[in-house]
N, C-alpha and C. Protein backbone atom coordinates (compact mmCIF):
# COMPACT_ATOMS: atom_id res chain seq x y z
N UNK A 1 0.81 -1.20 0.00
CA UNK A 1 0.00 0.00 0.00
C UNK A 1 0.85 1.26 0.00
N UNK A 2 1.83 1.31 0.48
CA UNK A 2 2.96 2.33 0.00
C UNK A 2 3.32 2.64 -0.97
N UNK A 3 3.17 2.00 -1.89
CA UNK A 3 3.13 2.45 -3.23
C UNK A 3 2.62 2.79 -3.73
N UNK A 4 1.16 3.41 -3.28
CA UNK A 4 0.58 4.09 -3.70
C UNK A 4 0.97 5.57 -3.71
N UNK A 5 1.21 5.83 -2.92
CA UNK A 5 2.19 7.07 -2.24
C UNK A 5 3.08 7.54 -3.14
N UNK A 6 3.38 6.91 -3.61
CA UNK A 6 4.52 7.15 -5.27
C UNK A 6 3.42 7.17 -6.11
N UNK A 7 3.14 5.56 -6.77
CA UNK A 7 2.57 5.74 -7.83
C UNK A 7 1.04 6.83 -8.41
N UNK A 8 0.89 7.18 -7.42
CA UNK A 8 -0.74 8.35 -7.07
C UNK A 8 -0.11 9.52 -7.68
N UNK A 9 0.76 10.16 -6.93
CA UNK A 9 1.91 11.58 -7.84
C UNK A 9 1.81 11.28 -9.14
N UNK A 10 3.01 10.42 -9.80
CA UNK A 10 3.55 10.45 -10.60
C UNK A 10 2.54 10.26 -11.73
N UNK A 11 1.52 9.20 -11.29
CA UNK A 11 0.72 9.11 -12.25
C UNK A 11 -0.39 10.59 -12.57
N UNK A 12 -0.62 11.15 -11.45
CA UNK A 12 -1.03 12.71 -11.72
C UNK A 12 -0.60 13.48 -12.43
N UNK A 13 0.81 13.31 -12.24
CA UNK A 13 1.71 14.25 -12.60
C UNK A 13 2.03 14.14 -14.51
N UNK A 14 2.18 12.45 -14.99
CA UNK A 14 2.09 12.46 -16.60
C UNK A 14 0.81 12.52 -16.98
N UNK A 15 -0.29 12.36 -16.08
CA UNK A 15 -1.44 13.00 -16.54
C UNK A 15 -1.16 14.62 -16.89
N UNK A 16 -1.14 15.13 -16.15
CA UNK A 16 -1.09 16.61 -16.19
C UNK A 16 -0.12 16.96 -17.16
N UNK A 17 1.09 16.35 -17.72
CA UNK A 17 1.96 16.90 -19.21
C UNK A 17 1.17 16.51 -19.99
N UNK A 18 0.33 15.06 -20.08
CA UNK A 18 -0.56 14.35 -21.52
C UNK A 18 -1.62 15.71 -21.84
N UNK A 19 -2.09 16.38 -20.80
CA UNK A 19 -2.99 17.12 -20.96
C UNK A 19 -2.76 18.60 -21.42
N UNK A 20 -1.67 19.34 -20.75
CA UNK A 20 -0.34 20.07 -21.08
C UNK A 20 -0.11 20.22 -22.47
N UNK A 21 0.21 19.09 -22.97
CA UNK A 21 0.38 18.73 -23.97
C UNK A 21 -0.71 18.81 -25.30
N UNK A 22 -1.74 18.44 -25.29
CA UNK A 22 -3.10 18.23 -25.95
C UNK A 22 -3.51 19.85 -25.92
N UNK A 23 -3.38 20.62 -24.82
CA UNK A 23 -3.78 22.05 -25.07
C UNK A 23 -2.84 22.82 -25.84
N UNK A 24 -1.58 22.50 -25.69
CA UNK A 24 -0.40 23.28 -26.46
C UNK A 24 -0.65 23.03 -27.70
N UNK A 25 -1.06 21.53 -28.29
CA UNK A 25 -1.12 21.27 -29.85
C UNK A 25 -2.91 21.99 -30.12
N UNK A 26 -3.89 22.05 -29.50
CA UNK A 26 -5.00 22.94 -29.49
C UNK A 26 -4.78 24.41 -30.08
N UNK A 27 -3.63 24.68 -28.99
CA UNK A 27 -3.40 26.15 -29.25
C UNK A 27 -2.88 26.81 -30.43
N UNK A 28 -1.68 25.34 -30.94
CA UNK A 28 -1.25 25.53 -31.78
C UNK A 28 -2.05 25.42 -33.47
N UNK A 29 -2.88 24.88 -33.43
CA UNK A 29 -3.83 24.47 -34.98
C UNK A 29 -3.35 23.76 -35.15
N UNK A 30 -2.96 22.41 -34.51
CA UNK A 30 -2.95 21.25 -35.20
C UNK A 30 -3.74 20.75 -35.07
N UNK A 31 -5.54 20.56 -34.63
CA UNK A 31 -6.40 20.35 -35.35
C UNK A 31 -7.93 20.85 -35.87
N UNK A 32 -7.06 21.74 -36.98
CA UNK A 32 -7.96 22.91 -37.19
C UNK A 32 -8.65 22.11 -38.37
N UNK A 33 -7.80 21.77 -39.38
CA UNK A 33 -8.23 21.11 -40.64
C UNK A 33 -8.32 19.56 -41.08
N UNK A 34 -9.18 19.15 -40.24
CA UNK A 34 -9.04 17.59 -40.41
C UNK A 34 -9.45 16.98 -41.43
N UNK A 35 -10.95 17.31 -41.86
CA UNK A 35 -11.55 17.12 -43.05
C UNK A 35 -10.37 17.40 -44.61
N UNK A 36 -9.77 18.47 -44.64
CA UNK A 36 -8.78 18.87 -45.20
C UNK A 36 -7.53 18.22 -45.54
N UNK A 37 -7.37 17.36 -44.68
CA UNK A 37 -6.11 16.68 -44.66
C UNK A 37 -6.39 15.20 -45.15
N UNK A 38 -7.78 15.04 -45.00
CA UNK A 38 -8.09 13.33 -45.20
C UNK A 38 -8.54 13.48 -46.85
N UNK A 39 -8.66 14.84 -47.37
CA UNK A 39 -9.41 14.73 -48.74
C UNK A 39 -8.21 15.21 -49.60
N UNK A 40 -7.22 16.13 -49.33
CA UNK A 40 -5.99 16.21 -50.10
C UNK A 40 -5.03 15.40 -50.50
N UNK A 41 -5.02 14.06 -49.45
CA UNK A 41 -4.17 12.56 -50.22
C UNK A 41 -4.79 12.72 -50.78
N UNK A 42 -6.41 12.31 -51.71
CA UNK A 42 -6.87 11.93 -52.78
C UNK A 42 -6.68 12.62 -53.85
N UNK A 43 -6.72 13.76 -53.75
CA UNK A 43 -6.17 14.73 -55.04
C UNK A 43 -5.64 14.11 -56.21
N UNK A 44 -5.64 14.00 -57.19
CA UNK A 44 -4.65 14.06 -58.01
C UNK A 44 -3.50 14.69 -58.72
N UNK A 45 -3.60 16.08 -58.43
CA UNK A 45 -2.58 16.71 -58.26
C UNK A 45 -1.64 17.10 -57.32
N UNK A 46 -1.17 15.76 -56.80
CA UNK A 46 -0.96 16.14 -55.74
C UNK A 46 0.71 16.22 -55.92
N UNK A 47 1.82 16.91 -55.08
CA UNK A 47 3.09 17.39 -55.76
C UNK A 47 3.59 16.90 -54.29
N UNK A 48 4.87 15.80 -54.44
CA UNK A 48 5.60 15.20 -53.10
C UNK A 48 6.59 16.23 -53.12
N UNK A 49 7.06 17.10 -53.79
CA UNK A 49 7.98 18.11 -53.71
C UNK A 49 7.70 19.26 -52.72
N UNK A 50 8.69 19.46 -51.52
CA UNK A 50 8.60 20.79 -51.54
C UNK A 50 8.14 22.31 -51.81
N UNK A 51 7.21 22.92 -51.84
CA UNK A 51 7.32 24.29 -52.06
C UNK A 51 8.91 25.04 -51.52
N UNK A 52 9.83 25.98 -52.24
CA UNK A 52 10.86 26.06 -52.04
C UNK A 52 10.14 28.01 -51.20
């Protein structure tokens, strides 16, 4: 039962970066365009090159 004592923290604690985390990529627009991203593989024009 002492180990709970540890494992109770720590497991709070990578909760709280997983979540940390999920708001930072929120904030950032990574998922603004989802629909967008699943219909542009199909394209046929689609260019594996770079824009320079």
């Amino acid at each position: 039962m002492e180990i709970l004592t540890i494992l109770i923290p720590i497991s709070l604690f990578l909760g709280g970066i997983g979540l940390a985390a999920f708001f930072w990529a929120l904030k950032k627009g990574q998922f603004d365009d989802p629909q967008g991203d699943a219909n542009r593989i199909l394209t046929t024009d689609y260019d594996d090159r770079p824009k320079p």
